[in-house]
PDB file of N, CA and C in Angstrom:
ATOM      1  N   UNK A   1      -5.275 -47.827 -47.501  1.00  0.00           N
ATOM      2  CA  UNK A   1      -4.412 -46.946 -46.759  1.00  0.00           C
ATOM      3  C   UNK A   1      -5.256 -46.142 -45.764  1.00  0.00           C
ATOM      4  N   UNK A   2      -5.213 -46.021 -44.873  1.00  0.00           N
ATOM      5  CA  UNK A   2      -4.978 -45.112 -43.445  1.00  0.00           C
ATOM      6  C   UNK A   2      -5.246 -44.225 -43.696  1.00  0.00           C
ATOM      7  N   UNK A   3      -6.268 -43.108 -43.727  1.00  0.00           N
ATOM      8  CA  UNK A   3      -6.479 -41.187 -43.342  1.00  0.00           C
ATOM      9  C   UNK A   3      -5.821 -41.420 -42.356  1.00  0.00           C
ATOM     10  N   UNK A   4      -4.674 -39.660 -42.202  1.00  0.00           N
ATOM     11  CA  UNK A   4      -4.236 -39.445 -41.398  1.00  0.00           C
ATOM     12  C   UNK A   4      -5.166 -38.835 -40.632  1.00  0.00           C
ATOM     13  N   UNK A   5      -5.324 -38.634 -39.068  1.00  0.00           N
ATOM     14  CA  UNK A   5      -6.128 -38.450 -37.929  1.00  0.00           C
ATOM     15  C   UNK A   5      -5.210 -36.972 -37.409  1.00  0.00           C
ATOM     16  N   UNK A   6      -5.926 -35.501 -37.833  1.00  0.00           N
ATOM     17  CA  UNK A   6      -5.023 -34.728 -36.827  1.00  0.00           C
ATOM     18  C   UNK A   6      -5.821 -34.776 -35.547  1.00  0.00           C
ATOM     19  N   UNK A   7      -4.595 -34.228 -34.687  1.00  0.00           N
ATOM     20  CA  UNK A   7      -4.202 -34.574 -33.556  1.00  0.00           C
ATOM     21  C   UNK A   7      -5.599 -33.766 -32.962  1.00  0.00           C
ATOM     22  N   UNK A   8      -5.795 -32.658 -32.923  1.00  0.00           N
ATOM     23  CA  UNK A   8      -6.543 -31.309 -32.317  1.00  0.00           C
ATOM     24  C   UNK A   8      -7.984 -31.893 -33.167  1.00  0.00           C
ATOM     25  N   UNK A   9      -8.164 -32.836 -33.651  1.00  0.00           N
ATOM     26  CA  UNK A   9      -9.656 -32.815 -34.523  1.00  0.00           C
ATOM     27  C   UNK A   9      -9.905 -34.142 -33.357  1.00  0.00           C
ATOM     28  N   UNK A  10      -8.567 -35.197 -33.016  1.00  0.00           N
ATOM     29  CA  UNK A  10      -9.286 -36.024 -32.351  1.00  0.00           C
ATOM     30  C   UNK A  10      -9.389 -35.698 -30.672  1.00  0.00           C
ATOM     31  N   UNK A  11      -8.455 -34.983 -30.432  1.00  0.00           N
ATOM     32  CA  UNK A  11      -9.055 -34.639 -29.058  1.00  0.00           C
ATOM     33  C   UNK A  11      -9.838 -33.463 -28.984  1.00  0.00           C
ATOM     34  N   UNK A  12     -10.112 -32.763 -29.431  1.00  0.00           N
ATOM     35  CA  UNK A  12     -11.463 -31.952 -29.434  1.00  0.00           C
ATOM     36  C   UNK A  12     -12.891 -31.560 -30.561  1.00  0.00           C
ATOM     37  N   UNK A  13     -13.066 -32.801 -30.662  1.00  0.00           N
ATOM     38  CA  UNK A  13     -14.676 -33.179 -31.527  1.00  0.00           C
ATOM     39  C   UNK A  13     -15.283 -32.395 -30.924  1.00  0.00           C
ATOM     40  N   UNK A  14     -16.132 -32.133 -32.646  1.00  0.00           N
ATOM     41  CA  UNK A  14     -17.078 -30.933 -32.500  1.00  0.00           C
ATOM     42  C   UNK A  14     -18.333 -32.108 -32.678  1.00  0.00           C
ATOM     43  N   UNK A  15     -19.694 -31.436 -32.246  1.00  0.00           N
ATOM     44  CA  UNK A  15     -20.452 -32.539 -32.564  1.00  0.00           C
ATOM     45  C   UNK A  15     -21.644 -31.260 -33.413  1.00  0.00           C
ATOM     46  N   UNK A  16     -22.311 -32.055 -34.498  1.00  0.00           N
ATOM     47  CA  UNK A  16     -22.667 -30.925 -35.382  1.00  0.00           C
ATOM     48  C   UNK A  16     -24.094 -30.139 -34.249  1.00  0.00           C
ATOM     49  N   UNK A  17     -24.343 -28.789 -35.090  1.00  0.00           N
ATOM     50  CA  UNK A  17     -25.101 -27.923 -34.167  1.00  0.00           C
ATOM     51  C   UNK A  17     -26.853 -28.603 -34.305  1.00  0.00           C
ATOM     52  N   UNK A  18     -27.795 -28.248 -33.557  1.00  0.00           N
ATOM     53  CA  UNK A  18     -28.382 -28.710 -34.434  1.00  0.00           C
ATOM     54  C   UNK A  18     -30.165 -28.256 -33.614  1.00  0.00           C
ATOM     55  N   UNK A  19     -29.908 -26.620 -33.128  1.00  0.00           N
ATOM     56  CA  UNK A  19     -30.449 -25.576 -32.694  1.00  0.00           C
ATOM     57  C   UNK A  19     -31.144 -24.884 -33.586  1.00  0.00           C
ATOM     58  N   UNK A  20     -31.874 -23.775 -33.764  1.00  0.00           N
ATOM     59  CA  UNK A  20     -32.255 -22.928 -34.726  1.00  0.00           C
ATOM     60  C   UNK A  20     -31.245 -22.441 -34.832  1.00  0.00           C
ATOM     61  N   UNK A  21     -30.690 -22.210 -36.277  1.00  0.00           N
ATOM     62  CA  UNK A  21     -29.622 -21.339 -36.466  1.00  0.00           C
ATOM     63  C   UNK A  21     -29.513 -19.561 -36.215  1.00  0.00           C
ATOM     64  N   UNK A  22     -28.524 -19.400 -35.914  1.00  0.00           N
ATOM     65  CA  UNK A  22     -28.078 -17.977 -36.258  1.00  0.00           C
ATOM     66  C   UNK A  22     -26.197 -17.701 -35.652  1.00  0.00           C
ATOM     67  N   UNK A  23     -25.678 -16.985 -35.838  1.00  0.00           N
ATOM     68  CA  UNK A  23     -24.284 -17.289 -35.523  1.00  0.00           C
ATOM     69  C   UNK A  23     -24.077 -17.151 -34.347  1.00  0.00           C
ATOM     70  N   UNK A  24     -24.504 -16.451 -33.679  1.00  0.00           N
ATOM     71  CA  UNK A  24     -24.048 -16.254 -32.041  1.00  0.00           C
ATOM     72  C   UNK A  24     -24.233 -17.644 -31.222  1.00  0.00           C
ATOM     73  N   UNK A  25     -25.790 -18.239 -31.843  1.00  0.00           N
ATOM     74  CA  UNK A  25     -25.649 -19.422 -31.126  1.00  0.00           C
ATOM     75  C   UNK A  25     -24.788 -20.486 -31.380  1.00  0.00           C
ATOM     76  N   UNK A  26     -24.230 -20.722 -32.398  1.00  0.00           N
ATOM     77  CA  UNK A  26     -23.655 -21.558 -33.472  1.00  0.00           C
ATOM     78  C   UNK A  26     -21.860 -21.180 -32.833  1.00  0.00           C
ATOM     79  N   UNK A  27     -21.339 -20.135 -32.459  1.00  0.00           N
ATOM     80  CA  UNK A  27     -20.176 -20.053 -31.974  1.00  0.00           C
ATOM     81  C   UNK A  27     -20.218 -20.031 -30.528  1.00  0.00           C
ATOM     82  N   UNK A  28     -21.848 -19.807 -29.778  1.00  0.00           N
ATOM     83  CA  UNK A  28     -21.700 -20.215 -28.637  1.00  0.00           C
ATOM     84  C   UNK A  28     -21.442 -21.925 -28.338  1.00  0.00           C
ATOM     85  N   UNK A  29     -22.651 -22.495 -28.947  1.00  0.00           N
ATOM     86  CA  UNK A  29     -22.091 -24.065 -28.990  1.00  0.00           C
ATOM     87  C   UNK A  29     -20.628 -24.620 -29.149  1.00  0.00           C
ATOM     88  N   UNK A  30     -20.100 -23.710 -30.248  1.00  0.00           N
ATOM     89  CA  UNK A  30     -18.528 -24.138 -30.320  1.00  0.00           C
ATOM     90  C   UNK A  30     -18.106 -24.320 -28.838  1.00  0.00           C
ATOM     91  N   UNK A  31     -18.220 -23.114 -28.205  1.00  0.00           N
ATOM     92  CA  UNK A  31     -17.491 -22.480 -26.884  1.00  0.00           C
ATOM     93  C   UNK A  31     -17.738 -23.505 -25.811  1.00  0.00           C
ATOM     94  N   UNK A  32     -19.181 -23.811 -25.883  1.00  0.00           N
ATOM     95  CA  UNK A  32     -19.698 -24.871 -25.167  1.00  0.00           C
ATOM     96  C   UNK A  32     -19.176 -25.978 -24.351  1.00  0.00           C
ATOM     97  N   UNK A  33     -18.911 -26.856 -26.199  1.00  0.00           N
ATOM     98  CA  UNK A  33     -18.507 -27.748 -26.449  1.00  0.00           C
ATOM     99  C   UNK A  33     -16.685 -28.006 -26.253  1.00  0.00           C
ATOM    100  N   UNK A  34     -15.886 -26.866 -26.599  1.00  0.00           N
ATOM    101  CA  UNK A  34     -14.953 -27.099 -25.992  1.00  0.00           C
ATOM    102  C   UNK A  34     -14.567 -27.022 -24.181  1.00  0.00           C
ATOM    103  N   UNK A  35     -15.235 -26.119 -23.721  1.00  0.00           N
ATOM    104  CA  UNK A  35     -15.506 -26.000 -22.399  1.00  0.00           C
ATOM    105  C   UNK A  35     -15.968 -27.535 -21.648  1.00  0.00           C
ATOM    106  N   UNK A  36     -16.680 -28.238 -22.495  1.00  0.00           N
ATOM    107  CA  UNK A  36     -17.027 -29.640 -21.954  1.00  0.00           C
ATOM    108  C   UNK A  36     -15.672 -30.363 -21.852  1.00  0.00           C
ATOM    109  N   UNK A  37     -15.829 -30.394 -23.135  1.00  0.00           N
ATOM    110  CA  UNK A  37     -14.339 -31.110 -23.802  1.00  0.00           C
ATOM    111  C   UNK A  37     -13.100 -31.178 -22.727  1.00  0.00           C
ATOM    112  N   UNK A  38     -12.926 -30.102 -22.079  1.00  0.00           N
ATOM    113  CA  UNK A  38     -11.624 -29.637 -21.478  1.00  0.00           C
ATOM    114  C   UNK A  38     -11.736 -29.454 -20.132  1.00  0.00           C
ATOM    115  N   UNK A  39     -13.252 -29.369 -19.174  1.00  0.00           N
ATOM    116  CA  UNK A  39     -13.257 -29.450 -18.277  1.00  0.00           C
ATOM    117  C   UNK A  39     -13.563 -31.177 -17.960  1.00  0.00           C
ATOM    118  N   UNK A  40     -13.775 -31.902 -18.801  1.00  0.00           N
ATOM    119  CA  UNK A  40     -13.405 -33.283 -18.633  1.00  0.00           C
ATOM    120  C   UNK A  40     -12.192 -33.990 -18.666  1.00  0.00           C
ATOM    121  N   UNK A  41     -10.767 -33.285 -19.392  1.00  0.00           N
ATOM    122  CA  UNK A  41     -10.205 -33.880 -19.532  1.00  0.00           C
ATOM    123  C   UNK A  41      -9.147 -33.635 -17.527  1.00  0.00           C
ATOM    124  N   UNK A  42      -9.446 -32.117 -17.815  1.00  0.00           N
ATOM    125  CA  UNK A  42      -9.140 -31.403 -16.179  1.00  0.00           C
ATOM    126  C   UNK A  42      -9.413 -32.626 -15.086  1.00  0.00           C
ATOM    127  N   UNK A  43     -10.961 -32.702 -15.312  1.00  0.00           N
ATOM    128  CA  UNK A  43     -11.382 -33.988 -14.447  1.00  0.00           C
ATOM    129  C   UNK A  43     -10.413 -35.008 -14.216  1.00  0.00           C
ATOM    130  N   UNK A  44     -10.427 -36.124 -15.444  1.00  0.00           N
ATOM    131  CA  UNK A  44      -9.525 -37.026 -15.682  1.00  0.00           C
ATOM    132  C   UNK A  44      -7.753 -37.070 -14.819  1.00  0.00           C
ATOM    133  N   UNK A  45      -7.674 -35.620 -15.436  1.00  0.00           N
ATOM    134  CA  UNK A  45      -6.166 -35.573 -14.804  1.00  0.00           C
ATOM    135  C   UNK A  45      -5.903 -35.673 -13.015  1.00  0.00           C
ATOM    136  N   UNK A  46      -7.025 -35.204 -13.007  1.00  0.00           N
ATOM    137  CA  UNK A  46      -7.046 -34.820 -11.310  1.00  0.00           C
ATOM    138  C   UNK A  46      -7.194 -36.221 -10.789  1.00  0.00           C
ATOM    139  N   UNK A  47      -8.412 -36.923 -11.606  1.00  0.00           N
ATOM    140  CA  UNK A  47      -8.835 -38.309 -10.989  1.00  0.00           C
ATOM    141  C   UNK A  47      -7.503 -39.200 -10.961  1.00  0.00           C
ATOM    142  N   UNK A  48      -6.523 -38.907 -11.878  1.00  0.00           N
ATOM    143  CA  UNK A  48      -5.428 -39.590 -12.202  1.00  0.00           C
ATOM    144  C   UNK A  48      -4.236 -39.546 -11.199  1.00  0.00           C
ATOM    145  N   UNK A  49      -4.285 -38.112 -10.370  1.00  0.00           N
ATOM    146  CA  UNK A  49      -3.458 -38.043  -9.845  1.00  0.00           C
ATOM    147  C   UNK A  49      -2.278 -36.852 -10.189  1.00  0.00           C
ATOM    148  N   UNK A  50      -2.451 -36.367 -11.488  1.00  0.00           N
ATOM    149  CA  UNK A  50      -1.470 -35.516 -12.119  1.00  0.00           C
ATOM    150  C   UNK A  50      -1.902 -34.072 -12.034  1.00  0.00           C
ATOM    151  N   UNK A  51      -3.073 -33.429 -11.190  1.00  0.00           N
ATOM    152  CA  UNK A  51      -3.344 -32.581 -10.623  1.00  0.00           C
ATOM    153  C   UNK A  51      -4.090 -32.371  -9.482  1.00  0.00           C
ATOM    154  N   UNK A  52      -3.508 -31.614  -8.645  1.00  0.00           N
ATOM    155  CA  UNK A  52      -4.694 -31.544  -7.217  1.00  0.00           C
ATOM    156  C   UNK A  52      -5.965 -31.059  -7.563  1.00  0.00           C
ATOM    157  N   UNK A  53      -6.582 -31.344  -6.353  1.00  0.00           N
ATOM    158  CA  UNK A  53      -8.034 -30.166  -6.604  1.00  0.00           C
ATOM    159  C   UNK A  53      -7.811 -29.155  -6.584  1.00  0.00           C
ATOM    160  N   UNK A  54      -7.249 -28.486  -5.981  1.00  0.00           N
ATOM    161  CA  UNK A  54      -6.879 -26.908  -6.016  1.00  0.00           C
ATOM    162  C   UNK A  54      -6.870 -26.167  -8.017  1.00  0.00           C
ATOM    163  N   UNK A  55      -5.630 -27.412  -7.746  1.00  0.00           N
ATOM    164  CA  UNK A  55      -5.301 -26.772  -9.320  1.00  0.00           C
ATOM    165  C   UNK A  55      -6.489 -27.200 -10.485  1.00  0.00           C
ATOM    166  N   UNK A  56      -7.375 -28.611 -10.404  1.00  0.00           N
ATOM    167  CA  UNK A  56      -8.703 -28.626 -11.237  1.00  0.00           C
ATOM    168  C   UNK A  56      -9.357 -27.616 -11.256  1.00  0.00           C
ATOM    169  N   UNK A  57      -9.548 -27.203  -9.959  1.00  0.00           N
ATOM    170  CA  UNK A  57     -10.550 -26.304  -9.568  1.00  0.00           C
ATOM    171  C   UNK A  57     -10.781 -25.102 -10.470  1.00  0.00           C
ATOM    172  N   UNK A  58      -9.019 -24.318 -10.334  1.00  0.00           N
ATOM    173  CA  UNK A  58      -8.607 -22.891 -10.606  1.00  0.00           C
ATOM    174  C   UNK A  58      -8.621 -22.932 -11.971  1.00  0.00           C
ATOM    175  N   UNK A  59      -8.566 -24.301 -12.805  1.00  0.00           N
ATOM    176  CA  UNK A  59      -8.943 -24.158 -14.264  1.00  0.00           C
ATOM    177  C   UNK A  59     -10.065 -24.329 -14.761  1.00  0.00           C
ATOM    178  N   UNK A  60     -10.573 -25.022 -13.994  1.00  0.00           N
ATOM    179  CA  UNK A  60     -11.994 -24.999 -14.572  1.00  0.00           C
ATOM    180  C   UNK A  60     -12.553 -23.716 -13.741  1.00  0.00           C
ATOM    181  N   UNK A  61     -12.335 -22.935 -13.064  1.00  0.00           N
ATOM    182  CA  UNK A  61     -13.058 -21.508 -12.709  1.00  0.00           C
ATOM    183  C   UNK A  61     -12.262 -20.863 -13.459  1.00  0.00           C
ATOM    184  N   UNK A  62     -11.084 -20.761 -14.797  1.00  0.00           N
ATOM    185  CA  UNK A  62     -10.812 -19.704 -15.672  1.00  0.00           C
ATOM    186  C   UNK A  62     -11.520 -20.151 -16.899  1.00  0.00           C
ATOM    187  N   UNK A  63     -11.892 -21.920 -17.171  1.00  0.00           N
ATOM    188  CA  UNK A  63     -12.728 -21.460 -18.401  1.00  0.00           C
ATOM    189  C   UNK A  63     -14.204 -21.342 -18.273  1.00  0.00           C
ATOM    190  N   UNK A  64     -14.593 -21.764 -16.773  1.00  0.00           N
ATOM    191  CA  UNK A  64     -16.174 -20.828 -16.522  1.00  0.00           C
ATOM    192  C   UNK A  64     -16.464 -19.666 -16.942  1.00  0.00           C
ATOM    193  N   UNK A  65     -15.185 -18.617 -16.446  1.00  0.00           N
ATOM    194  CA  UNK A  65     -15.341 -17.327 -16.379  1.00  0.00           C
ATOM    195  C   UNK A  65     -15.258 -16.983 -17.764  1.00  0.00           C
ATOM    196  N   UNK A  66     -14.365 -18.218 -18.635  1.00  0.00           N
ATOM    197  CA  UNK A  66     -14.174 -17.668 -20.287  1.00  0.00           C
ATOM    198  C   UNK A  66     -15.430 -17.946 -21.117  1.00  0.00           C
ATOM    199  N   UNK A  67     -16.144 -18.703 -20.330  1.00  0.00           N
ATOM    200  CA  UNK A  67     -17.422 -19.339 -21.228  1.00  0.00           C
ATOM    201  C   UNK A  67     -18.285 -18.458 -20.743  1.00  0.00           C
ATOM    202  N   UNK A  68     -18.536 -18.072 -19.700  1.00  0.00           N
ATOM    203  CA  UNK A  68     -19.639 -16.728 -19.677  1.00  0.00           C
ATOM    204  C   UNK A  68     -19.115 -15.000 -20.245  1.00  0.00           C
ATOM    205  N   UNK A  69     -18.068 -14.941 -20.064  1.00  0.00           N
ATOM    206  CA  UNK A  69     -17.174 -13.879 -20.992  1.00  0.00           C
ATOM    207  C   UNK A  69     -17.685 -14.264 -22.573  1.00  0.00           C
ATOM    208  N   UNK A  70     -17.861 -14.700 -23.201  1.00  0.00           N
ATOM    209  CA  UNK A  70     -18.335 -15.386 -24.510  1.00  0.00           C
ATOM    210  C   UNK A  70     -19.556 -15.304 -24.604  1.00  0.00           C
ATOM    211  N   UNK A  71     -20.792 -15.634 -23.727  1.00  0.00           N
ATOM    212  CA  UNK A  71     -21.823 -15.760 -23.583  1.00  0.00           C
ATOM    213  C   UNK A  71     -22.365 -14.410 -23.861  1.00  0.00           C
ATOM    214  N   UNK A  72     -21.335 -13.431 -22.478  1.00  0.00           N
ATOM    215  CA  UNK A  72     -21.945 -11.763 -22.660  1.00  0.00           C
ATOM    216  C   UNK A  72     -21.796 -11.164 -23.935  1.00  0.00           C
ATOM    217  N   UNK A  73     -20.509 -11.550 -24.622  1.00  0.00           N
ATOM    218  CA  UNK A  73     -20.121 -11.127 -25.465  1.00  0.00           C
ATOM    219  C   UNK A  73     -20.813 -11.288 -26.391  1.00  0.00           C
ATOM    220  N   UNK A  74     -21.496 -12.288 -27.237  1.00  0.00           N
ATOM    221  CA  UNK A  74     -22.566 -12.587 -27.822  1.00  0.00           C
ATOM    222  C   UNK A  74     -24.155 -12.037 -27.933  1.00  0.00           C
ATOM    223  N   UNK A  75     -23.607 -11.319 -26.486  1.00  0.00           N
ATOM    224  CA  UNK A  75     -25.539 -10.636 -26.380  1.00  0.00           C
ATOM    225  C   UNK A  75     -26.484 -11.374 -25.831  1.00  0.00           C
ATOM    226  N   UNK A  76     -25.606 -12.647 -24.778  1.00  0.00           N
ATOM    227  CA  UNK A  76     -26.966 -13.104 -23.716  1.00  0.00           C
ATOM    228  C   UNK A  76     -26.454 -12.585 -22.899  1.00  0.00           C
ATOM    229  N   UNK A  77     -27.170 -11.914 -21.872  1.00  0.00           N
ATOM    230  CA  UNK A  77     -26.724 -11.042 -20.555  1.00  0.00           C
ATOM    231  C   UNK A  77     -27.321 -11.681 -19.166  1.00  0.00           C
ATOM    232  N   UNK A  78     -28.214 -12.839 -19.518  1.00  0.00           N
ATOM    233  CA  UNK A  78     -29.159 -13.317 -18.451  1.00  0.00           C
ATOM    234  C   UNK A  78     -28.505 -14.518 -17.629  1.00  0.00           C
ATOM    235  N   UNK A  79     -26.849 -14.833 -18.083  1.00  0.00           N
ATOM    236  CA  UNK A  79     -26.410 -16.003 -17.415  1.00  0.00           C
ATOM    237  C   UNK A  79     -26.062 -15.937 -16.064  1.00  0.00           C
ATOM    238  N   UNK A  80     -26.416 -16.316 -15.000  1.00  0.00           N
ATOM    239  CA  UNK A  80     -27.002 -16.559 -13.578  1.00  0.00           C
ATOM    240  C   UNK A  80     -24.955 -17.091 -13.121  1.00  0.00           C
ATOM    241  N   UNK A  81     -24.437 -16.436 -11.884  1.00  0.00           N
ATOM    242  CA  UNK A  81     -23.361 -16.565 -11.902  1.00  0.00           C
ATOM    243  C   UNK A  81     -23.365 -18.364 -11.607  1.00  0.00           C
TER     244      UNK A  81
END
């Protein structure tokens, strides 16, 4: 029989950490990694036709701004705009 596959585990794989630990870095990678995750799929859509550039653009410059919002938040302050 079949494992069921949820939905949110297969479109956004985590891939394990594998940095010196400590938590800030460990939930920055999360952040990372979905930020990859989702500014690829942005890509895709656009390449597809089902969004302009305009509109790729303006989402991937709100989760830039959310991934360095995260970054500060964490206590690195040195990220270069």
């Amino acid at each position: 029989m079949l494992e069921e596959i949820d939905k949110h585990d297969f479109l956004y794989q985590k891939r394990t950490y594998r940095g010196q630990f400590n938590p800030a870095a460990l939930l920055f990678n999360a952040n990372l990694q979905e930020f990859a995750t989702r500014v690829s799929y942005i890509s895709n859509l656009q390449t597809l036709g089902k969004l302009s550039p305009a509109e790729s653009y303006e989402q991937i410059d709100a989760l830039w701004n959310q991934l360095k919002s995260s970054y500060s938040s964490l206590g690195y302050n040195n990220l270069e705009n």
